[in-house]
PDB file of N, CA and C in Angstrom:
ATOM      1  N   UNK A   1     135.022 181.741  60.706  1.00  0.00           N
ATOM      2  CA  UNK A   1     134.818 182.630  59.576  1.00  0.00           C
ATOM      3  C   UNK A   1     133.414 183.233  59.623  1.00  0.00           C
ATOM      4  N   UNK A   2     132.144 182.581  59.932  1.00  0.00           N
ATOM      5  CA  UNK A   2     131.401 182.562  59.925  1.00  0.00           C
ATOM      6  C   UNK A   2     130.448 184.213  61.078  1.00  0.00           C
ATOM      7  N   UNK A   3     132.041 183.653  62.148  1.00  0.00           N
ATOM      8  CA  UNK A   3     131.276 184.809  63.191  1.00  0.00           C
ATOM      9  C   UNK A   3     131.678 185.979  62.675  1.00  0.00           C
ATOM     10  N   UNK A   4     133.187 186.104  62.113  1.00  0.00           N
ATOM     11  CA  UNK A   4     134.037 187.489  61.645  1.00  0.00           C
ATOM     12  C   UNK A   4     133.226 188.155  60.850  1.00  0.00           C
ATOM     13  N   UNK A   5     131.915 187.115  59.789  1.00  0.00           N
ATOM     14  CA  UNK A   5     130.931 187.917  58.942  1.00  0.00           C
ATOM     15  C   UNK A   5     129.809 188.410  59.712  1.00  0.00           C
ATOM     16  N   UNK A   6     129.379 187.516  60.717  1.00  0.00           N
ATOM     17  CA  UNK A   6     128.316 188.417  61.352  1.00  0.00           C
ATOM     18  C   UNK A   6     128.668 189.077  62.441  1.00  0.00           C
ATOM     19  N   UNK A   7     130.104 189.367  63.156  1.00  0.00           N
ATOM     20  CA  UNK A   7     130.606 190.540  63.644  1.00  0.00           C
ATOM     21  C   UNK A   7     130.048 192.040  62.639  1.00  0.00           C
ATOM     22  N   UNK A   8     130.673 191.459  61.642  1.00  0.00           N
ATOM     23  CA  UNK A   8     131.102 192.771  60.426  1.00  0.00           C
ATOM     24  C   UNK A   8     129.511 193.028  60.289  1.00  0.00           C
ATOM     25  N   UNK A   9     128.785 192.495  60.138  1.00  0.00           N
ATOM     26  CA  UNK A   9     127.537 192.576  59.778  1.00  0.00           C
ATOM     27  C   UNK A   9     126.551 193.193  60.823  1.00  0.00           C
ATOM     28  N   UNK A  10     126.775 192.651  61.991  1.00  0.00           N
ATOM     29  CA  UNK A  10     126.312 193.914  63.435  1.00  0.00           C
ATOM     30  C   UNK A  10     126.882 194.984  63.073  1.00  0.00           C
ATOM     31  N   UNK A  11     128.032 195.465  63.094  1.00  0.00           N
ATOM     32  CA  UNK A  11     128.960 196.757  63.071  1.00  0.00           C
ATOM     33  C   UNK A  11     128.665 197.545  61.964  1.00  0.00           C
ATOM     34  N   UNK A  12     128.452 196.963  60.802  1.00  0.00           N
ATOM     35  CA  UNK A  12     128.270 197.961  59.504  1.00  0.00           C
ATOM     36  C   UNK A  12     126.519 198.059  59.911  1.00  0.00           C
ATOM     37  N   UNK A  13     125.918 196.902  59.282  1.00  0.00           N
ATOM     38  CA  UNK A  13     124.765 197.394  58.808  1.00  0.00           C
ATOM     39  C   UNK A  13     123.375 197.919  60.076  1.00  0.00           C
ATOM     40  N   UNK A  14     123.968 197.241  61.110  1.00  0.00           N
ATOM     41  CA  UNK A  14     122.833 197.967  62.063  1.00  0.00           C
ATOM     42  C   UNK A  14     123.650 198.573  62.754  1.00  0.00           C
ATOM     43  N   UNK A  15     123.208 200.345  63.067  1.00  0.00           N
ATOM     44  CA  UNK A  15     123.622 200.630  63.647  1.00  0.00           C
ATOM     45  C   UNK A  15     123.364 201.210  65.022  1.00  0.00           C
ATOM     46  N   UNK A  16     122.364 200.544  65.657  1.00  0.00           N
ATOM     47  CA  UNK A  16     121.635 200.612  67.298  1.00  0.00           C
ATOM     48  C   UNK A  16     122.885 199.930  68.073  1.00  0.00           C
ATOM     49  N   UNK A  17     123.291 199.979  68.713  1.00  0.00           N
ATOM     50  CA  UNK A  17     124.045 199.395  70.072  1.00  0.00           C
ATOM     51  C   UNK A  17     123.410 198.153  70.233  1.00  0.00           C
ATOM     52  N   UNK A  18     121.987 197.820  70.616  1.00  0.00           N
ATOM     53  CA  UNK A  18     121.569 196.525  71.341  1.00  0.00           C
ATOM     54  C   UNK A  18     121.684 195.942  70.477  1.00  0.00           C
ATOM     55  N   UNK A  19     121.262 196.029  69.261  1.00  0.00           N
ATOM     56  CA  UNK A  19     121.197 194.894  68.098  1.00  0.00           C
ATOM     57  C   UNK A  19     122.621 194.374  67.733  1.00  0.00           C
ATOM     58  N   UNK A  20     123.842 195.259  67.926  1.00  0.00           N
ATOM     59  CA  UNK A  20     124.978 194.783  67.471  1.00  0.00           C
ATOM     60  C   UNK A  20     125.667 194.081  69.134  1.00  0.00           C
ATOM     61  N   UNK A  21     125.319 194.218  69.851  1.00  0.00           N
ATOM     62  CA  UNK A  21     125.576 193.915  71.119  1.00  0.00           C
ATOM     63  C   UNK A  21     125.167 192.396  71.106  1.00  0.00           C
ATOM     64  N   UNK A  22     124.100 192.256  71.003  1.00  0.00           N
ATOM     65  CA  UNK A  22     123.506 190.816  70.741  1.00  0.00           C
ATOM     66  C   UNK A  22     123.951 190.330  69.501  1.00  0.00           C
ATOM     67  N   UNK A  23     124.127 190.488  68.556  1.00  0.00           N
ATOM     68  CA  UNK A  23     124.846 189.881  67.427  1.00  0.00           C
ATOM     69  C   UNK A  23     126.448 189.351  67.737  1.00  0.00           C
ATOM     70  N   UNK A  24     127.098 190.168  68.567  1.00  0.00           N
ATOM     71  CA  UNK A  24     128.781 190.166  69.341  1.00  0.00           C
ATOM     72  C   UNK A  24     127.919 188.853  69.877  1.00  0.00           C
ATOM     73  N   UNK A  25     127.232 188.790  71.144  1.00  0.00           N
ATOM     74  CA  UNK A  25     126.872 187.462  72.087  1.00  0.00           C
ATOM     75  C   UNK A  25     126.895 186.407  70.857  1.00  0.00           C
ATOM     76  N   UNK A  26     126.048 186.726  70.200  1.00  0.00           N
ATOM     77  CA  UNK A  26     125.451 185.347  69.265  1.00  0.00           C
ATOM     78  C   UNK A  26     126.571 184.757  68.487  1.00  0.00           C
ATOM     79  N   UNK A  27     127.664 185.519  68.045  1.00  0.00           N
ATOM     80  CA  UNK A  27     128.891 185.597  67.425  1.00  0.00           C
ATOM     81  C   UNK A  27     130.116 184.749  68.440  1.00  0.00           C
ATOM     82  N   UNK A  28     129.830 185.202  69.613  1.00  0.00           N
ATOM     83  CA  UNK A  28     130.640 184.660  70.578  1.00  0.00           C
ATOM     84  C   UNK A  28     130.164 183.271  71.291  1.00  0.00           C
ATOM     85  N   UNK A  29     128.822 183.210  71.335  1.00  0.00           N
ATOM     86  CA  UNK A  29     128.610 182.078  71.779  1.00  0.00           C
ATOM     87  C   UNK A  29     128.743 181.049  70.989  1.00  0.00           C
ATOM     88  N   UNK A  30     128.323 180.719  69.400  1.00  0.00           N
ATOM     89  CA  UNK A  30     129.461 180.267  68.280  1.00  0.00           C
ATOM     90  C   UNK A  30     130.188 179.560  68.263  1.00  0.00           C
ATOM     91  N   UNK A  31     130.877 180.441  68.521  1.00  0.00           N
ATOM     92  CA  UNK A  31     132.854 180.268  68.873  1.00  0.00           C
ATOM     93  C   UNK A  31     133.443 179.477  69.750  1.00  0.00           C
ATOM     94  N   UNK A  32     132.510 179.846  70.579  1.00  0.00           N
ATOM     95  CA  UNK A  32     132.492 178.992  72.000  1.00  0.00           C
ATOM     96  C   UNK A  32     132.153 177.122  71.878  1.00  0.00           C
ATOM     97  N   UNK A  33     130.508 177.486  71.098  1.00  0.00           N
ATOM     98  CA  UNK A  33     130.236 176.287  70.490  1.00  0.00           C
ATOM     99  C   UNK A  33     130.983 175.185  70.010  1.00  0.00           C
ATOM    100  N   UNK A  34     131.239 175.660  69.012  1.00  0.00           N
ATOM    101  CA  UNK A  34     132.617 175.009  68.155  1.00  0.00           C
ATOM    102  C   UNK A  34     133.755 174.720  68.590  1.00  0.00           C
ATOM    103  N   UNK A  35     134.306 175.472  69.554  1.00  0.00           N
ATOM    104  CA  UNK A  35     135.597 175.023  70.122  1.00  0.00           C
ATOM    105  C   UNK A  35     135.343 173.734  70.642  1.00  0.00           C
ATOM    106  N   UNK A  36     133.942 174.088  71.851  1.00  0.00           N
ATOM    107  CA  UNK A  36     134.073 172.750  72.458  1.00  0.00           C
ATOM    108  C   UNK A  36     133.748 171.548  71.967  1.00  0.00           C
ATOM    109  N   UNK A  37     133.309 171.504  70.673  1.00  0.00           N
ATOM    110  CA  UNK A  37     132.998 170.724  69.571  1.00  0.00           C
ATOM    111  C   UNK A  37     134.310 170.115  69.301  1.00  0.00           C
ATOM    112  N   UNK A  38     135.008 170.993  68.683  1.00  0.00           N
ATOM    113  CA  UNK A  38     136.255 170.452  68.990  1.00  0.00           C
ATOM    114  C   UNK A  38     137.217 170.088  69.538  1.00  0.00           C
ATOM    115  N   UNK A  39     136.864 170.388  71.229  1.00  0.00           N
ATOM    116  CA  UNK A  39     137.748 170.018  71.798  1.00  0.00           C
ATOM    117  C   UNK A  39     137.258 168.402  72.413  1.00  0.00           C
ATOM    118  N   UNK A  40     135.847 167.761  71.769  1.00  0.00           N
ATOM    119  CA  UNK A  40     135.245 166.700  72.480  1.00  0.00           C
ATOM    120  C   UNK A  40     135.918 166.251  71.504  1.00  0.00           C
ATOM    121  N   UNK A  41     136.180 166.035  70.148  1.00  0.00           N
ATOM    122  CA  UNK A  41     136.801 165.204  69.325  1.00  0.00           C
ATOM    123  C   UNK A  41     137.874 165.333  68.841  1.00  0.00           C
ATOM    124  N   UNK A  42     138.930 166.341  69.073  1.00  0.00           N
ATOM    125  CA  UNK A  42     139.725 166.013  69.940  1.00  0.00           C
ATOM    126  C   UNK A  42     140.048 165.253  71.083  1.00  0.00           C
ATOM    127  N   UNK A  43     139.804 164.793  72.057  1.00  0.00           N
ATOM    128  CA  UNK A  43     139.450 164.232  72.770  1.00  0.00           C
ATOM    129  C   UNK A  43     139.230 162.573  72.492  1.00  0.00           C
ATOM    130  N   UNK A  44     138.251 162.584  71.837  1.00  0.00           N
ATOM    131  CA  UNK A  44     138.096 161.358  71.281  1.00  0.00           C
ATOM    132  C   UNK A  44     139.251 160.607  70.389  1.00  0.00           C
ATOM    133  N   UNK A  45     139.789 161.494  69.171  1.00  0.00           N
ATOM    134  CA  UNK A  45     140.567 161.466  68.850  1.00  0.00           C
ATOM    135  C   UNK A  45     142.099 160.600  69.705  1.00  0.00           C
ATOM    136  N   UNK A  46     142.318 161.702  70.592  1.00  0.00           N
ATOM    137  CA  UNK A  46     143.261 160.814  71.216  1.00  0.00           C
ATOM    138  C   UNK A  46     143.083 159.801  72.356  1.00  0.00           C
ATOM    139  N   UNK A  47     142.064 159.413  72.780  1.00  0.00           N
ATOM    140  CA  UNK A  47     141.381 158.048  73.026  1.00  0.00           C
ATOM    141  C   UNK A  47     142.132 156.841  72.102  1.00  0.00           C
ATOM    142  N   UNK A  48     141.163 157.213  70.796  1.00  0.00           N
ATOM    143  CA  UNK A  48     140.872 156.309  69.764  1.00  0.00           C
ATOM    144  C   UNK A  48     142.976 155.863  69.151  1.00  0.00           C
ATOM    145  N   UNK A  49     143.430 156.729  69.149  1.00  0.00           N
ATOM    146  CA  UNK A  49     144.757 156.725  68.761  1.00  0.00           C
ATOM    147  C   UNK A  49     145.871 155.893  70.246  1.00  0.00           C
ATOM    148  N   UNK A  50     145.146 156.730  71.215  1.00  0.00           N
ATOM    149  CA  UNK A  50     146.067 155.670  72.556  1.00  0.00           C
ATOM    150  C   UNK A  50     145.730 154.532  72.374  1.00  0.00           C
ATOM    151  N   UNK A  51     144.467 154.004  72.509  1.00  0.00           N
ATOM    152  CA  UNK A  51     144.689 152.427  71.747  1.00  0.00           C
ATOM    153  C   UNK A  51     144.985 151.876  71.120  1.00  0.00           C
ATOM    154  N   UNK A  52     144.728 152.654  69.639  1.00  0.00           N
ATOM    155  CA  UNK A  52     145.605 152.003  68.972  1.00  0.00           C
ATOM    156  C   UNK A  52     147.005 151.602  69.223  1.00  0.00           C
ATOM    157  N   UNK A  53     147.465 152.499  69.417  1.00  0.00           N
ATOM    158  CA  UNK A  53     149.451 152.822  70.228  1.00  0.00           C
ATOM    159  C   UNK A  53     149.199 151.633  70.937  1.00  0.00           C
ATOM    160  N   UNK A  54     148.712 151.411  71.587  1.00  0.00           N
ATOM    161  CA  UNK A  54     148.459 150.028  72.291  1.00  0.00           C
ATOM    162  C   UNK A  54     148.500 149.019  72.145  1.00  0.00           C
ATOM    163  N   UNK A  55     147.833 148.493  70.970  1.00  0.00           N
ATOM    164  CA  UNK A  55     147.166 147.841  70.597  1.00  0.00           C
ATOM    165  C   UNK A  55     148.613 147.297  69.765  1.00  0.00           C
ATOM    166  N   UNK A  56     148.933 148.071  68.994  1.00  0.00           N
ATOM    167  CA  UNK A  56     150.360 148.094  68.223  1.00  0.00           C
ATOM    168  C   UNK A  56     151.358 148.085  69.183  1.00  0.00           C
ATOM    169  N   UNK A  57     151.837 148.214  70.594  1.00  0.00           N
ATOM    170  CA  UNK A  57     152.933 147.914  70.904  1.00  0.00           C
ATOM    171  C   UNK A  57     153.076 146.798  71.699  1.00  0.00           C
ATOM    172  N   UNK A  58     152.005 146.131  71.884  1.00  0.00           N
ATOM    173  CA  UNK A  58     151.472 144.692  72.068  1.00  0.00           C
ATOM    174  C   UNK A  58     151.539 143.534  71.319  1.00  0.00           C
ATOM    175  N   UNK A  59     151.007 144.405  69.949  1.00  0.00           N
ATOM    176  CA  UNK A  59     151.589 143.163  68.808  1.00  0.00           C
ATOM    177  C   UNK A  59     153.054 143.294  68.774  1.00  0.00           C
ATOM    178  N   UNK A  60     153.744 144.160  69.014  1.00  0.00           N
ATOM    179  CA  UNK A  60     155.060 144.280  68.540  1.00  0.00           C
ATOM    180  C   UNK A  60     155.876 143.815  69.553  1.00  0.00           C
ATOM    181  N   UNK A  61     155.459 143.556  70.582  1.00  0.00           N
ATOM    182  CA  UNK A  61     155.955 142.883  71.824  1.00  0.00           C
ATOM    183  C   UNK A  61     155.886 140.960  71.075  1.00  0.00           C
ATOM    184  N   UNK A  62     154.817 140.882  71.079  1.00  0.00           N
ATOM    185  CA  UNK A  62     154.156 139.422  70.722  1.00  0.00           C
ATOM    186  C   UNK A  62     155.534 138.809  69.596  1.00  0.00           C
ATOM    187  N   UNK A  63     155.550 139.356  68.546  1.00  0.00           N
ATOM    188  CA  UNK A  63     156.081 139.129  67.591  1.00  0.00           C
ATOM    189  C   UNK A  63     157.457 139.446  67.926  1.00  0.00           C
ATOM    190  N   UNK A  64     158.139 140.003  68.878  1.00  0.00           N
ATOM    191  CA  UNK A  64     159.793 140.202  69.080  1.00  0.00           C
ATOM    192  C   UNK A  64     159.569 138.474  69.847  1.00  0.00           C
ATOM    193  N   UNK A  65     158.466 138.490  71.080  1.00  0.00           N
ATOM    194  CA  UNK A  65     158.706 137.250  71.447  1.00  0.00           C
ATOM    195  C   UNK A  65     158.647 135.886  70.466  1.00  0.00           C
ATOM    196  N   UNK A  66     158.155 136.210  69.784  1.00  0.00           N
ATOM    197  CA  UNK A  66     158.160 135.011  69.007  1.00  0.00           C
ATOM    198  C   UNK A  66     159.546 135.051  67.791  1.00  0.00           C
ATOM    199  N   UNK A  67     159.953 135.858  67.547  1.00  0.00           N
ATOM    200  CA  UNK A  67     161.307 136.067  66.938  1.00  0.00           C
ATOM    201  C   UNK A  67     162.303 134.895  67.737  1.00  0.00           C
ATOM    202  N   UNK A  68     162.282 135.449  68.933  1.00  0.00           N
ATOM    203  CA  UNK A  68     163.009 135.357  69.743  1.00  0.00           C
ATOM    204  C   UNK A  68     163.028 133.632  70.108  1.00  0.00           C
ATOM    205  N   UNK A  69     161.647 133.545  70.184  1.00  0.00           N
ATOM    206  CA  UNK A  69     161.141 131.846  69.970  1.00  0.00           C
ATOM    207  C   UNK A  69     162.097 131.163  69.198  1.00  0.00           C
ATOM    208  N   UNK A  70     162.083 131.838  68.288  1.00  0.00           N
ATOM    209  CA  UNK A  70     162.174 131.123  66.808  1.00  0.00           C
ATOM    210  C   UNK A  70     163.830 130.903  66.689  1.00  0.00           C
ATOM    211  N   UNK A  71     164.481 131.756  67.218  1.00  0.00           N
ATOM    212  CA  UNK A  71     165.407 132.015  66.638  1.00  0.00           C
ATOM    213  C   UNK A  71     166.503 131.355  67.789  1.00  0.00           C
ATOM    214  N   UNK A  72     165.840 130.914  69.000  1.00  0.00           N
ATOM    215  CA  UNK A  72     166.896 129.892  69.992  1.00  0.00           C
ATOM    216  C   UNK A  72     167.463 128.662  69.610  1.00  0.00           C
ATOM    217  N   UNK A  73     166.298 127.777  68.508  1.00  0.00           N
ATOM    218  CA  UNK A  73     166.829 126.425  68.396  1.00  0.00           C
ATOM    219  C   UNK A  73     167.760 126.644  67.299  1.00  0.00           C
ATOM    220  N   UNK A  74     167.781 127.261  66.377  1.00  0.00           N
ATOM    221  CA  UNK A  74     168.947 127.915  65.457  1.00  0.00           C
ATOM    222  C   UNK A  74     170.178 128.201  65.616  1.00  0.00           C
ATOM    223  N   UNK A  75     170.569 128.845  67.196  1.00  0.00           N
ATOM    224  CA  UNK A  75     171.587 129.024  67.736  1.00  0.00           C
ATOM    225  C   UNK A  75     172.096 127.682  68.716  1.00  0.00           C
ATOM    226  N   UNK A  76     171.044 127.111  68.969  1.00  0.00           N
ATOM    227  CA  UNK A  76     171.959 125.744  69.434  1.00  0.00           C
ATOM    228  C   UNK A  76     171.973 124.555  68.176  1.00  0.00           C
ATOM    229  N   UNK A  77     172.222 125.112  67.352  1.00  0.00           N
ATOM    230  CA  UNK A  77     172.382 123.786  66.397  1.00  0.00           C
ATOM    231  C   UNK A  77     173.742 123.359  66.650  1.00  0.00           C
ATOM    232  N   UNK A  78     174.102 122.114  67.001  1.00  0.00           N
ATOM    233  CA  UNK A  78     175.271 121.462  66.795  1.00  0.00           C
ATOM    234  C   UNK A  78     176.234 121.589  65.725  1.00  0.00           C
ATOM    235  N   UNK A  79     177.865 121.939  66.159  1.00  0.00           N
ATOM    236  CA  UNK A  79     178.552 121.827  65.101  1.00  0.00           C
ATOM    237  C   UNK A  79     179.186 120.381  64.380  1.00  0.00           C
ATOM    238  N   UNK A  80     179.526 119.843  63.225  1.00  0.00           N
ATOM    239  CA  UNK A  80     179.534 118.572  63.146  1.00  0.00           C
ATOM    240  C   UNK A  80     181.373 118.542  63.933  1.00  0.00           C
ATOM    241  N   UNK A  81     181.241 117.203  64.625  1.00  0.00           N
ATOM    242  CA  UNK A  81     182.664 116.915  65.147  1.00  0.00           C
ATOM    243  C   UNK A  81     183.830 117.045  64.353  1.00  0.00           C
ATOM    244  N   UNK A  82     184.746 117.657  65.251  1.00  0.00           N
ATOM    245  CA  UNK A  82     186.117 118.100  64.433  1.00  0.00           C
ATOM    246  C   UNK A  82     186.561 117.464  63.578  1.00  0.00           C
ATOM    247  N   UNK A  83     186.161 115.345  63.675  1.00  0.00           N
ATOM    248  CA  UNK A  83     187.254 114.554  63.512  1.00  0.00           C
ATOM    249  C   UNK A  83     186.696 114.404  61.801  1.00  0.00           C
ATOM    250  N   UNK A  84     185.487 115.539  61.409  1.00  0.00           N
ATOM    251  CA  UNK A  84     185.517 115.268  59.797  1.00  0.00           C
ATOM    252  C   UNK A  84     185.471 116.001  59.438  1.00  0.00           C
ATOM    253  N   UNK A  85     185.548 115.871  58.176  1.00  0.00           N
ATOM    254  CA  UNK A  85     186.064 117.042  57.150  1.00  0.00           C
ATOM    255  C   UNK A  85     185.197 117.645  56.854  1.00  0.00           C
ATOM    256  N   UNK A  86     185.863 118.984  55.420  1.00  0.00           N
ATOM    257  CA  UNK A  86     184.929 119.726  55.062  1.00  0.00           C
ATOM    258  C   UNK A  86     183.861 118.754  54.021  1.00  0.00           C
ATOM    259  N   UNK A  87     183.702 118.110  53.445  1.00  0.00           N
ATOM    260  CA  UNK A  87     182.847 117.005  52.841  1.00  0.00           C
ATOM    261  C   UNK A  87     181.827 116.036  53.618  1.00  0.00           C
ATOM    262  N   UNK A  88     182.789 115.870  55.234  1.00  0.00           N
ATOM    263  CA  UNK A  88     181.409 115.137  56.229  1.00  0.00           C
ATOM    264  C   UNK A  88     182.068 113.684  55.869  1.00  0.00           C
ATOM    265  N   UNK A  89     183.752 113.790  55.586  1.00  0.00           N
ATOM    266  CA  UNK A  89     183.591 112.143  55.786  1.00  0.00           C
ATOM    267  C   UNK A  89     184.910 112.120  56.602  1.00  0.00           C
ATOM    268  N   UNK A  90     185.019 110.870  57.256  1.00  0.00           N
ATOM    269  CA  UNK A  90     186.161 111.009  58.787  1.00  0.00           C
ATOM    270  C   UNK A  90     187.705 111.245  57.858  1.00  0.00           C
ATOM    271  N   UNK A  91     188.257 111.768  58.969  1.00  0.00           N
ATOM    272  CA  UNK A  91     189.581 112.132  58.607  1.00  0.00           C
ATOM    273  C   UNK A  91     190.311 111.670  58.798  1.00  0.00           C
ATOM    274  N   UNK A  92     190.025 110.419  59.397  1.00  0.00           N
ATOM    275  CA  UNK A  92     190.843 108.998  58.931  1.00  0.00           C
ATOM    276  C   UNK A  92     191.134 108.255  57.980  1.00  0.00           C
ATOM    277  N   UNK A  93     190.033 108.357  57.098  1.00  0.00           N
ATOM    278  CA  UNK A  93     189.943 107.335  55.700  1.00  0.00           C
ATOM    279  C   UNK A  93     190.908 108.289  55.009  1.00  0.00           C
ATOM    280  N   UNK A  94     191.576 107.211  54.067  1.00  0.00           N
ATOM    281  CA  UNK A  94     192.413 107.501  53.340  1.00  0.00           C
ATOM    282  C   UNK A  94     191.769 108.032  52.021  1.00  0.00           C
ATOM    283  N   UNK A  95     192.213 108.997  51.329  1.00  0.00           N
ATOM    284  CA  UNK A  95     191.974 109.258  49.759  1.00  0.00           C
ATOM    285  C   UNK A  95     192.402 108.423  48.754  1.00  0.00           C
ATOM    286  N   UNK A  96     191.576 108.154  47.918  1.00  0.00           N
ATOM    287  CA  UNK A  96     192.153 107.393  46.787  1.00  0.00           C
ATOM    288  C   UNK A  96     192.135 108.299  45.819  1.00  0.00           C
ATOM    289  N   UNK A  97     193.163 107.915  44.951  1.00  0.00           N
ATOM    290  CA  UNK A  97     193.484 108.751  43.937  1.00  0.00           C
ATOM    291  C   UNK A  97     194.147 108.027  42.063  1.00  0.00           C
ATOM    292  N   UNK A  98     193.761 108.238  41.255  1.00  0.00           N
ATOM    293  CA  UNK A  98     193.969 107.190  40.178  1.00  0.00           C
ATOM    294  C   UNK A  98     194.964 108.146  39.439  1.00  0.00           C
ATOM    295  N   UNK A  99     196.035 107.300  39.341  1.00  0.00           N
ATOM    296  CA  UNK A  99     196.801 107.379  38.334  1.00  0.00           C
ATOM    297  C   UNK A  99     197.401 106.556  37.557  1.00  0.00           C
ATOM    298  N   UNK A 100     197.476 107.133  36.116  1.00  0.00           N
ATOM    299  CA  UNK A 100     197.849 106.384  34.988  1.00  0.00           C
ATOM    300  C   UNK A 100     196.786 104.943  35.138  1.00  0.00           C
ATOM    301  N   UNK A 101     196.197 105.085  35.143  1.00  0.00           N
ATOM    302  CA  UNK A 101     195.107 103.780  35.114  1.00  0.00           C
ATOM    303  C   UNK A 101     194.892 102.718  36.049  1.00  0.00           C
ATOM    304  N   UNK A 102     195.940 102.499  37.340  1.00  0.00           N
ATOM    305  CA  UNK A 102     195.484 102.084  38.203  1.00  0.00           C
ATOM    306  C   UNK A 102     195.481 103.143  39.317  1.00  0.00           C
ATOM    307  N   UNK A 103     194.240 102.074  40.308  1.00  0.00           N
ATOM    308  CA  UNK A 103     194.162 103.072  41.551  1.00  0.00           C
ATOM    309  C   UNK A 103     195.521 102.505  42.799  1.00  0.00           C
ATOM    310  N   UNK A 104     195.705 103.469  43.522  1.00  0.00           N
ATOM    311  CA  UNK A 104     196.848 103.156  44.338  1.00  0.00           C
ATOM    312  C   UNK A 104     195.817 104.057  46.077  1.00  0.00           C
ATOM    313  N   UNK A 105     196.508 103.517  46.612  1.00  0.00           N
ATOM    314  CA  UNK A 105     195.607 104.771  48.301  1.00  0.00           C
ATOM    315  C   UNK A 105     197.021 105.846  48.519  1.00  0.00           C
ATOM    316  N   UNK A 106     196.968 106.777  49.001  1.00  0.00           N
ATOM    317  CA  UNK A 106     197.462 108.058  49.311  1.00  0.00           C
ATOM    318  C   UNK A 106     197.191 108.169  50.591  1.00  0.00           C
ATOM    319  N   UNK A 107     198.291 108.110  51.582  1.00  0.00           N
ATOM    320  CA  UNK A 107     197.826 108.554  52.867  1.00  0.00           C
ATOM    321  C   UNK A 107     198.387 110.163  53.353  1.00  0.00           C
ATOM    322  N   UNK A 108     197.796 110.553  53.794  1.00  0.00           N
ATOM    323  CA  UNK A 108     198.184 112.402  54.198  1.00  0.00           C
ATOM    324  C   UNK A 108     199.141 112.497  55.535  1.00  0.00           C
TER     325      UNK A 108
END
């Protein structure tokens, strides 16, 4: 913005050739300035951001492995043996069951 005013400002108010000639340079060199200003941090910029990216897909590695840790002894947990029931007691023993006031055994 800065140069577009002292472009305009060579061109209108002086009107010799050399003086606005050198004002264009001074205007342009500027421009020039600044770009590469910005193009160093820029630069930096994506430095500072590739590491990070880094830095973050490292932890995110770390932590799938440890998921992954975590989550093996879980899948080998033992199922309890067929031969008992849904309660966890063998499916051999008989049920008892009370009626009319005495108990009697019930076999299945």
């Amino acid at each position: 913005m800065a140069e577009l005013v002292l472009l305009l400002f060579a061109l209108v108010a002086l009107g010799s050739p050399p003086v606005s000639i050198c004002f264009v340079l001074v205007a342009i060199g500027v421009s020039v300035w600044r770009q590469s200003n910005l193009r160093k941090e820029l630069g930096d910029f994506r430095q500072e951001s590739q590491k990070q990216n880094d830095a973050l897909h490292r932890e995110l590695v770390d932590l799938r492995r440890q998921l992954a840790a975590a989550s093996r002894p879980e899948a080998q947990v033992a199922l309890p043996p067929a031969d008992f029931n849904v309660q966890g007691r063998p499916q051999s023993e008989p049920e008892k069951t009370v009626a009319e006031g005495t108990m009697r055994v019930s076999s299945q």
